[in-house]
PDB file of N, CA and C in Angstrom:
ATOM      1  N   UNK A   1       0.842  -1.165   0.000  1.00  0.00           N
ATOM      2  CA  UNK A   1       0.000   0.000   0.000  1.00  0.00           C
ATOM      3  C   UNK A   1       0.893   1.235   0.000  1.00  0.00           C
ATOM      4  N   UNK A   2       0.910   1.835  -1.189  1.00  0.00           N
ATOM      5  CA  UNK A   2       1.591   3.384  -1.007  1.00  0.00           C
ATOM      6  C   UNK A   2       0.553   4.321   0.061  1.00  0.00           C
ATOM      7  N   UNK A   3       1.944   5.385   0.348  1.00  0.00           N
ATOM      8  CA  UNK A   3       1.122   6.357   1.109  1.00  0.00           C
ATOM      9  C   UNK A   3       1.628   7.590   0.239  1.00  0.00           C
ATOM     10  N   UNK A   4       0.596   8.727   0.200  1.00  0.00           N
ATOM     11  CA  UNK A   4       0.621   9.767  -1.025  1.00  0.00           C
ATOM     12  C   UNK A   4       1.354  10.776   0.705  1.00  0.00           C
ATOM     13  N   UNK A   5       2.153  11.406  -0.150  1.00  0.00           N
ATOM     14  CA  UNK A   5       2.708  12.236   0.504  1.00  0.00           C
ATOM     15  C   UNK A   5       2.368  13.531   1.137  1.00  0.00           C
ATOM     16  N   UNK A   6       2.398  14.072   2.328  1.00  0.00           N
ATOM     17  CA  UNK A   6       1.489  15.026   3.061  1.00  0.00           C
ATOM     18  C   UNK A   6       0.321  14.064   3.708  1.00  0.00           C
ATOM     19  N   UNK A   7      -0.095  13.007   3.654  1.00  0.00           N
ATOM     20  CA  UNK A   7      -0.260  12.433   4.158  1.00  0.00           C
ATOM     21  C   UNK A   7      -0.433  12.133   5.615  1.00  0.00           C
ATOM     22  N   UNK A   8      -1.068  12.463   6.547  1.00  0.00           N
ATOM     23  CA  UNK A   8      -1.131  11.810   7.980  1.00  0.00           C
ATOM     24  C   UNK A   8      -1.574  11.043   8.080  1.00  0.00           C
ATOM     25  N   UNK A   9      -1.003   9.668   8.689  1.00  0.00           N
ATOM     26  CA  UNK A   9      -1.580   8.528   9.298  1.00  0.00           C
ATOM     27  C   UNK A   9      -2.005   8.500  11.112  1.00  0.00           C
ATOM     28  N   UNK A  10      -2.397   8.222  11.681  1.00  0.00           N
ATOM     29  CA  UNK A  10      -1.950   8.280  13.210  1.00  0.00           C
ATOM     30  C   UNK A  10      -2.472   6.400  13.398  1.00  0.00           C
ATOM     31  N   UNK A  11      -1.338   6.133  14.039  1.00  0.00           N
ATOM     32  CA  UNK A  11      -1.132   4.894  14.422  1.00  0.00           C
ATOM     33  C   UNK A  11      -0.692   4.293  15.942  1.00  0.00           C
ATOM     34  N   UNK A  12      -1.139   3.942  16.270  1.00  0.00           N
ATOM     35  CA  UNK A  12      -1.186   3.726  17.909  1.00  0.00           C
ATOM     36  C   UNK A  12      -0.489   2.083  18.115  1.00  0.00           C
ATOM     37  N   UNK A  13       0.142   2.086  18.849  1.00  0.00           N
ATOM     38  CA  UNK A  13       0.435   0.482  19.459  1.00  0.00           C
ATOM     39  C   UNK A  13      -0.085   0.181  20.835  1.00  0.00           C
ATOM     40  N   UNK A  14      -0.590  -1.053  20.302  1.00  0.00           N
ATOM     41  CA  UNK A  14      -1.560  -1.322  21.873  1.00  0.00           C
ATOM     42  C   UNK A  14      -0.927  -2.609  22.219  1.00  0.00           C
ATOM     43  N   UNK A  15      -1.286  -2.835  23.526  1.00  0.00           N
ATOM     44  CA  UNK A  15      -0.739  -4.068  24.449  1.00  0.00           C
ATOM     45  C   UNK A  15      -1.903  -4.930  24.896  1.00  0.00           C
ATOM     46  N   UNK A  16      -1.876  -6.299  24.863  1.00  0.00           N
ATOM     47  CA  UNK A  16      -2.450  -7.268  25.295  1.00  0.00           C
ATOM     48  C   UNK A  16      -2.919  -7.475  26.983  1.00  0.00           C
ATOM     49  N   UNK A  17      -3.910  -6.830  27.851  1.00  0.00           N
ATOM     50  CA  UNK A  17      -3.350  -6.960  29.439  1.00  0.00           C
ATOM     51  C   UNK A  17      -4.949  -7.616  29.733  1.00  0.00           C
ATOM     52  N   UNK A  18      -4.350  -8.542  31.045  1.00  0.00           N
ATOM     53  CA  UNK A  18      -5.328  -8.476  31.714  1.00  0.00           C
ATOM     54  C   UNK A  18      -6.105  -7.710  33.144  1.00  0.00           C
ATOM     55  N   UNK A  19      -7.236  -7.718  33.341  1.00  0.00           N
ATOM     56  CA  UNK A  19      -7.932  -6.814  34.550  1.00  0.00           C
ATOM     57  C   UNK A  19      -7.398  -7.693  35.804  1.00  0.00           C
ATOM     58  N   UNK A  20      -6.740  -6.679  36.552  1.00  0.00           N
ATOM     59  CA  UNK A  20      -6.701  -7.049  37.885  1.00  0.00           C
ATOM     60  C   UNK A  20      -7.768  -7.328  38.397  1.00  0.00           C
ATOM     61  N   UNK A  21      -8.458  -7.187  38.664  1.00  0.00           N
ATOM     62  CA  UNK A  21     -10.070  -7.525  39.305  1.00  0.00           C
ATOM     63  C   UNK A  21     -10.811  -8.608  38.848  1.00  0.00           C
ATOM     64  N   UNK A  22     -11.393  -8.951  37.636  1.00  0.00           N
ATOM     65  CA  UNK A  22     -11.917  -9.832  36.308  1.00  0.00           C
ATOM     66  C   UNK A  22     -11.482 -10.919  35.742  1.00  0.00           C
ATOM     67  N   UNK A  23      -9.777 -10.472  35.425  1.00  0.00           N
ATOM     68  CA  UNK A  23      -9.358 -11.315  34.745  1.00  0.00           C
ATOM     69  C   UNK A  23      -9.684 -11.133  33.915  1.00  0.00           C
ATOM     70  N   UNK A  24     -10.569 -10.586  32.726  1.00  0.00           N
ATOM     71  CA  UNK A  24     -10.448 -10.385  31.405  1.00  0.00           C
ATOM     72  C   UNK A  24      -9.235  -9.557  30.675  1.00  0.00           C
ATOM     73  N   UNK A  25      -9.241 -10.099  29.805  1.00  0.00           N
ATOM     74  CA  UNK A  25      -8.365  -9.630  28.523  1.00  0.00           C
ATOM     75  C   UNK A  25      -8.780  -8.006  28.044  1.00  0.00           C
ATOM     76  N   UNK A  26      -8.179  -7.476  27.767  1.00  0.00           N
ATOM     77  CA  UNK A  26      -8.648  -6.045  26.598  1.00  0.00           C
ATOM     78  C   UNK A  26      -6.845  -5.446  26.445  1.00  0.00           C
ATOM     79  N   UNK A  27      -7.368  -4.486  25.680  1.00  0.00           N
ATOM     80  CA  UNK A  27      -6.318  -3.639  24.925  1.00  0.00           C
ATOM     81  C   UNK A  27      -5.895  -2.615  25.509  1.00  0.00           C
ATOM     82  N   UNK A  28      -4.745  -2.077  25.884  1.00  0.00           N
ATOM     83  CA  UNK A  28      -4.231  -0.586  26.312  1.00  0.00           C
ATOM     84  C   UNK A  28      -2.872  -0.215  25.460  1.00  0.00           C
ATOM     85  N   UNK A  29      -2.789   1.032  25.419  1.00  0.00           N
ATOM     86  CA  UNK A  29      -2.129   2.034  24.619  1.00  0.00           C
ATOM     87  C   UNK A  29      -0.539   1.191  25.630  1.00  0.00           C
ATOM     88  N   UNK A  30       0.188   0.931  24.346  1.00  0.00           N
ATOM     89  CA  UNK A  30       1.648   0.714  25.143  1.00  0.00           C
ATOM     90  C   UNK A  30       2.482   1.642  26.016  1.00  0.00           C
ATOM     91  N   UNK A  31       2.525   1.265  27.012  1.00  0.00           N
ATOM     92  CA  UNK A  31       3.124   1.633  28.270  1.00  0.00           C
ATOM     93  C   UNK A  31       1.907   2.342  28.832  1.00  0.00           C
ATOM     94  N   UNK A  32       0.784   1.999  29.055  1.00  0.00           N
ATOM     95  CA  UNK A  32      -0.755   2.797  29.997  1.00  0.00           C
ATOM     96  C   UNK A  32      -0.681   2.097  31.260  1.00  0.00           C
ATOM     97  N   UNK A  33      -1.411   2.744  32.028  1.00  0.00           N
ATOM     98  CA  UNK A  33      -0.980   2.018  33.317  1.00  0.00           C
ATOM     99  C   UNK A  33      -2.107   1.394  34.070  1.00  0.00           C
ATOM    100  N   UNK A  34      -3.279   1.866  33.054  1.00  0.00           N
ATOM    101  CA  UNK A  34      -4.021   1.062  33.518  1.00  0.00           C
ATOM    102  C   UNK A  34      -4.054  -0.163  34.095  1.00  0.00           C
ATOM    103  N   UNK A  35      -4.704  -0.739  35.141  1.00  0.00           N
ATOM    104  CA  UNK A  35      -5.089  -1.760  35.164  1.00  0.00           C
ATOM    105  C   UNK A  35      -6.077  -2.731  35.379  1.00  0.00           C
ATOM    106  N   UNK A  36      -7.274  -2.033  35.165  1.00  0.00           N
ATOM    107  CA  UNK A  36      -8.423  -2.509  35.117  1.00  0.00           C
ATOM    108  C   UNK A  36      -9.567  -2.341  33.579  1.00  0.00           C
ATOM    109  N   UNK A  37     -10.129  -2.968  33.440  1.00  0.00           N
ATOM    110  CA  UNK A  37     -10.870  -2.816  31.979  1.00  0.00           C
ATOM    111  C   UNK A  37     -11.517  -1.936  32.614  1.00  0.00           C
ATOM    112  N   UNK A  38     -12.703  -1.478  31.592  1.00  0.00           N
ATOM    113  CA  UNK A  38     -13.661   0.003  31.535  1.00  0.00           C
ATOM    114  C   UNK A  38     -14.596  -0.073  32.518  1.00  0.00           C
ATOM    115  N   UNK A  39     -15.398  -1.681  32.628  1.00  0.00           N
ATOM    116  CA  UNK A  39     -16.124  -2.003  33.841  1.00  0.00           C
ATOM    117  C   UNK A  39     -16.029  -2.038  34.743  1.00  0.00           C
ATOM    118  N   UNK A  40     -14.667  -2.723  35.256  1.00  0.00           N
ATOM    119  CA  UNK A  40     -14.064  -2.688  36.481  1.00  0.00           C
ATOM    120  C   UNK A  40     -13.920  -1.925  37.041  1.00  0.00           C
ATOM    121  N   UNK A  41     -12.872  -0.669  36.194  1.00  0.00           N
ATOM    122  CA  UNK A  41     -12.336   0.935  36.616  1.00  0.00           C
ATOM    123  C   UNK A  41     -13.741   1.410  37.291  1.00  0.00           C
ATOM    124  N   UNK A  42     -14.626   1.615  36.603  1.00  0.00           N
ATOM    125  CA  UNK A  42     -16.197   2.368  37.187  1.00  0.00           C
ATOM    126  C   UNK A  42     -16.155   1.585  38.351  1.00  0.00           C
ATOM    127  N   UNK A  43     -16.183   0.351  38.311  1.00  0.00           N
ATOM    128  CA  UNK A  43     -16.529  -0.448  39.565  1.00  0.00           C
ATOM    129  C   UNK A  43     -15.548   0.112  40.903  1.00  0.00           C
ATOM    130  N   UNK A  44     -14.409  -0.033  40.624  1.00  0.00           N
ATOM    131  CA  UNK A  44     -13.521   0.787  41.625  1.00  0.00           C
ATOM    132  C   UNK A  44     -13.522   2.183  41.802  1.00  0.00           C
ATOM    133  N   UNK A  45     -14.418   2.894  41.011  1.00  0.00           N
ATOM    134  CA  UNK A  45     -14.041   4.803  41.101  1.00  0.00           C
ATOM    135  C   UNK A  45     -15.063   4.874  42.020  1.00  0.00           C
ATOM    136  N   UNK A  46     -16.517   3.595  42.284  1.00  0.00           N
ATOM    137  CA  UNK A  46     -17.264   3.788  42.979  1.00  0.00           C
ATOM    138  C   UNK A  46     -17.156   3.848  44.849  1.00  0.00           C
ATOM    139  N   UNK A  47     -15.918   2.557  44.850  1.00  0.00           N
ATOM    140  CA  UNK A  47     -15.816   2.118  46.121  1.00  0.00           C
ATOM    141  C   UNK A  47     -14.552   3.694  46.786  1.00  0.00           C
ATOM    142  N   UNK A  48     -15.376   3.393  48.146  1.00  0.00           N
ATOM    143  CA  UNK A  48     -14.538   4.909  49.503  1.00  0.00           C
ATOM    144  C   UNK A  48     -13.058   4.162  49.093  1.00  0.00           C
ATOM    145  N   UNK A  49     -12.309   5.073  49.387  1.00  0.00           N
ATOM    146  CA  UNK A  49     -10.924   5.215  49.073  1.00  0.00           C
ATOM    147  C   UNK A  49     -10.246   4.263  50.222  1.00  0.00           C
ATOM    148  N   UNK A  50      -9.338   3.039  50.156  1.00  0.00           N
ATOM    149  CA  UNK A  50      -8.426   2.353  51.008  1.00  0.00           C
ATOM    150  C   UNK A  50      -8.092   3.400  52.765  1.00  0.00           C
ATOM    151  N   UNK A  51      -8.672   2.780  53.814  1.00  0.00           N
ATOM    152  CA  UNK A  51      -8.509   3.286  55.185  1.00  0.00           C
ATOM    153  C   UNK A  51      -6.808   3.436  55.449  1.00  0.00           C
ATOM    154  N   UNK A  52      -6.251   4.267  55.466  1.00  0.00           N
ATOM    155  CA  UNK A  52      -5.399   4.745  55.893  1.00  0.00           C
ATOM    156  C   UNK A  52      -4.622   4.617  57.284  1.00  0.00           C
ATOM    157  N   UNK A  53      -6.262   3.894  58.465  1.00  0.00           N
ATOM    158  CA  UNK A  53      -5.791   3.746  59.395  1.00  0.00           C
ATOM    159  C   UNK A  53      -5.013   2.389  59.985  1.00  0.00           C
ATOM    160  N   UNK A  54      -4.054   2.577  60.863  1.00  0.00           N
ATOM    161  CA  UNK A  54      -3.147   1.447  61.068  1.00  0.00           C
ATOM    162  C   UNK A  54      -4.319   0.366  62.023  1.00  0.00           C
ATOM    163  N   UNK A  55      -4.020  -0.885  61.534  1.00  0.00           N
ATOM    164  CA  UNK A  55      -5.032  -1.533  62.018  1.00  0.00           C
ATOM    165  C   UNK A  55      -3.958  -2.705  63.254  1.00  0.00           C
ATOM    166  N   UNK A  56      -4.559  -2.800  64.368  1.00  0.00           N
ATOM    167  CA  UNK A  56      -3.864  -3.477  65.496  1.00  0.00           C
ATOM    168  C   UNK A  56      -3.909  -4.480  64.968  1.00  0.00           C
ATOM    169  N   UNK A  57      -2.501  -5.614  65.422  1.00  0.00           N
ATOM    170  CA  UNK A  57      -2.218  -6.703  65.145  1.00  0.00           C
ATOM    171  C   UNK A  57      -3.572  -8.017  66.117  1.00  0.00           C
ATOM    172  N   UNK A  58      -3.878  -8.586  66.152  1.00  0.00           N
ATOM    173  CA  UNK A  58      -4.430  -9.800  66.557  1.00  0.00           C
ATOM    174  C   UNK A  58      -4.013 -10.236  67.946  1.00  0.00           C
ATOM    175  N   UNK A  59      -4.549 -10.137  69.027  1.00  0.00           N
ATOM    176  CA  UNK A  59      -3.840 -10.568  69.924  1.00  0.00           C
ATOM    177  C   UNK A  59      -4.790 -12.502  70.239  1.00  0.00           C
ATOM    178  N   UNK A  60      -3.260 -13.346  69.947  1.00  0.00           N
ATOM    179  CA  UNK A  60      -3.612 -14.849  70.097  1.00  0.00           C
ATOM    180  C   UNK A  60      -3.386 -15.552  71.418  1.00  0.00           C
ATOM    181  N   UNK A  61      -4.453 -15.918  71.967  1.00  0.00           N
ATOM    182  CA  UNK A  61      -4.506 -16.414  73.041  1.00  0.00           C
ATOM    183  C   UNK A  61      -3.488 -17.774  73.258  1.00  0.00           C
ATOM    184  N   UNK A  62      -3.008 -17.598  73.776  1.00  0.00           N
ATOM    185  CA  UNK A  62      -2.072 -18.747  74.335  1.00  0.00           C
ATOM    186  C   UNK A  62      -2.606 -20.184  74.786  1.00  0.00           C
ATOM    187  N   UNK A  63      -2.167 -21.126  74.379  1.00  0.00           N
ATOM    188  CA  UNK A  63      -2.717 -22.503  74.814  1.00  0.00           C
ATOM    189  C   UNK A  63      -2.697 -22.562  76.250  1.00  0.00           C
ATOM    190  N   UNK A  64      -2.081 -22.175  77.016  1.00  0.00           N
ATOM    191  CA  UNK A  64      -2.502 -22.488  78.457  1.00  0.00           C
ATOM    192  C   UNK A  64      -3.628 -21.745  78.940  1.00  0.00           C
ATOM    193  N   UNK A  65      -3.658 -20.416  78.707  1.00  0.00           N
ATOM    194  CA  UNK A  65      -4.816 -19.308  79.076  1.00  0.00           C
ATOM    195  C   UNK A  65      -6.503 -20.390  78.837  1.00  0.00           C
ATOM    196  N   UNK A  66      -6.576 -21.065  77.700  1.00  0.00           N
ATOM    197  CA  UNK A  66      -7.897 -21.494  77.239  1.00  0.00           C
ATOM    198  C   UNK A  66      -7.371 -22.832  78.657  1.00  0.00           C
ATOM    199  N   UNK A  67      -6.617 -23.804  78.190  1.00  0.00           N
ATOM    200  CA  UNK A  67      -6.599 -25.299  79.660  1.00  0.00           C
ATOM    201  C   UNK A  67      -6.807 -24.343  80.978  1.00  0.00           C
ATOM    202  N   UNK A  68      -6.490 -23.374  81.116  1.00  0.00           N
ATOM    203  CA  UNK A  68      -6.525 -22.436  82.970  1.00  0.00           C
ATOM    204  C   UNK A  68      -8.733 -22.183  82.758  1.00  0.00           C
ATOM    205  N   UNK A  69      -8.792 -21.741  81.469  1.00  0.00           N
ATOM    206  CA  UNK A  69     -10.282 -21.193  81.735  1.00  0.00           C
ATOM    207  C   UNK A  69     -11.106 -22.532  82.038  1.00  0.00           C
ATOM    208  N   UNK A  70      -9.920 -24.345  81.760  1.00  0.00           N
ATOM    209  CA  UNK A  70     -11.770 -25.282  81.901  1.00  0.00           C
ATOM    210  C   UNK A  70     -10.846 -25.766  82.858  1.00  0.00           C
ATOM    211  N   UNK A  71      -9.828 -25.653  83.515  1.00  0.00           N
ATOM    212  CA  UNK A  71      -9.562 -25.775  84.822  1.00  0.00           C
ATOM    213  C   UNK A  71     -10.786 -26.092  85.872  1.00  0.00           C
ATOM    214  N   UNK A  72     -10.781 -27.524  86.182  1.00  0.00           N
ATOM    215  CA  UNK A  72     -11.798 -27.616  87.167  1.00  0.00           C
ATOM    216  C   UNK A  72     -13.160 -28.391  86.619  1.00  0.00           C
ATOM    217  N   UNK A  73     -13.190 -28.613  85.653  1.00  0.00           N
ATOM    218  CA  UNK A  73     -14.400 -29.074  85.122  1.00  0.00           C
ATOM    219  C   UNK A  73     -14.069 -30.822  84.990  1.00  0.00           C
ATOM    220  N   UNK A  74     -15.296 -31.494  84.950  1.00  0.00           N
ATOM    221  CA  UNK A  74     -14.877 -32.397  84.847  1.00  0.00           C
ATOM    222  C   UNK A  74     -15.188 -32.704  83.524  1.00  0.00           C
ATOM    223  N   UNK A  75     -13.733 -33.897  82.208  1.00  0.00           N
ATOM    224  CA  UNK A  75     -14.568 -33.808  81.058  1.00  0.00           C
ATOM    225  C   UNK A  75     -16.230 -34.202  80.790  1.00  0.00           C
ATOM    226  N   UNK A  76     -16.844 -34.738  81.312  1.00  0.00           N
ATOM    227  CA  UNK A  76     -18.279 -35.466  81.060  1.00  0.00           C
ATOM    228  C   UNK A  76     -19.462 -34.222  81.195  1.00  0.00           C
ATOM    229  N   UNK A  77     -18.597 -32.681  81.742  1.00  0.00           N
ATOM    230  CA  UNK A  77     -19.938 -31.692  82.326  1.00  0.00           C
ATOM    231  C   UNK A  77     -19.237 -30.617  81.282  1.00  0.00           C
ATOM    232  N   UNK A  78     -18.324 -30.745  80.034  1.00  0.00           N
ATOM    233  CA  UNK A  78     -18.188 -30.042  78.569  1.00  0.00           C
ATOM    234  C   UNK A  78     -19.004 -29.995  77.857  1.00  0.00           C
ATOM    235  N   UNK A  79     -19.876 -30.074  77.052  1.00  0.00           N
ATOM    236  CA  UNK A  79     -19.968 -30.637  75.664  1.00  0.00           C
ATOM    237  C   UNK A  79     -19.465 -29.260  74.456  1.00  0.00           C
ATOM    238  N   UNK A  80     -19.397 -30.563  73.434  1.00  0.00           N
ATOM    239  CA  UNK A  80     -18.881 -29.872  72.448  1.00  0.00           C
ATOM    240  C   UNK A  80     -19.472 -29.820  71.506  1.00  0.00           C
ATOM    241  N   UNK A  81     -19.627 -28.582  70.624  1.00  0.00           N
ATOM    242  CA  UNK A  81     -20.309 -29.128  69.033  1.00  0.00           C
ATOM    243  C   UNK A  81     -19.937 -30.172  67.923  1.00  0.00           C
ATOM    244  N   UNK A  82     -20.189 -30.029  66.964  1.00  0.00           N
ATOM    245  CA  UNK A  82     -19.637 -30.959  65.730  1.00  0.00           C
ATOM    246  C   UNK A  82     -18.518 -30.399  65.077  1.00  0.00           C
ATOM    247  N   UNK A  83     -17.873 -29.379  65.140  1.00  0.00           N
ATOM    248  CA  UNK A  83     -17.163 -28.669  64.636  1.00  0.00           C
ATOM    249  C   UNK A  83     -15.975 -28.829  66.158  1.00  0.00           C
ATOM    250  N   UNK A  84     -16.072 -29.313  67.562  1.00  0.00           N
ATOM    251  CA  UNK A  84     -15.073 -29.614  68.185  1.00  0.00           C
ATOM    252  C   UNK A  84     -15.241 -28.732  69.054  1.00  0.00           C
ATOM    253  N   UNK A  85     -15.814 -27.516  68.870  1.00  0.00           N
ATOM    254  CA  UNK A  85     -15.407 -26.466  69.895  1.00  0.00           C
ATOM    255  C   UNK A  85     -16.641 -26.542  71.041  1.00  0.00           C
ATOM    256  N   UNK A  86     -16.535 -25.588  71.934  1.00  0.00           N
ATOM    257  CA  UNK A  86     -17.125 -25.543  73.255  1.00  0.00           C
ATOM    258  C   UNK A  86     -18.600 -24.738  73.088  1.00  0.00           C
ATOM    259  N   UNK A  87     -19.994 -25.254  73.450  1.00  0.00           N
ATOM    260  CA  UNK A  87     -21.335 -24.991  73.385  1.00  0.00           C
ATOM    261  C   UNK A  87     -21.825 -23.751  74.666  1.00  0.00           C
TER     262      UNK A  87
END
């Protein structure tokens, strides 16, 4: 295909990516930084912005603390559910 001279073409190169969110496939302009398709993006411009606040670590009870709380019981006056734990 000739091109006649004076001529403008505009030609774009696009990249193959997938949506962080979806997992679908679509197209972005090479080197875009997108990373979500068109649905998704809306879907995220909707949700409040990531909490900022520092969130306390978990405090895990120690295996002796729980044997000190049935301290005293006898096993036959426990019961337990089906899942093992205490009713």
């Amino acid at each position: 295909m000739k091109r006649s001279m004076g001529t403008d073409t505009k030609e774009s190169s696009l990249e193959l990516k997938y949506c962080e969110r979806c997992g679908g496939l679509w197209l972005r302009p090479v080197g875009g930084e997108q990373i979500y398709c068109t649905v998704c993006a809306r879907a995220m411009a909707e949700l409040p912005p990531p909490s900022t606040e520092v969130k306390r670590k978990a405090t895990h009870r120690k295996e002796w603390e729980v044997e000190d709380e049935l301290e005293g019981y006898a096993i036959g006056e426990i019961e337990f559910d089906k899942a093992g734990g205490l009713i």
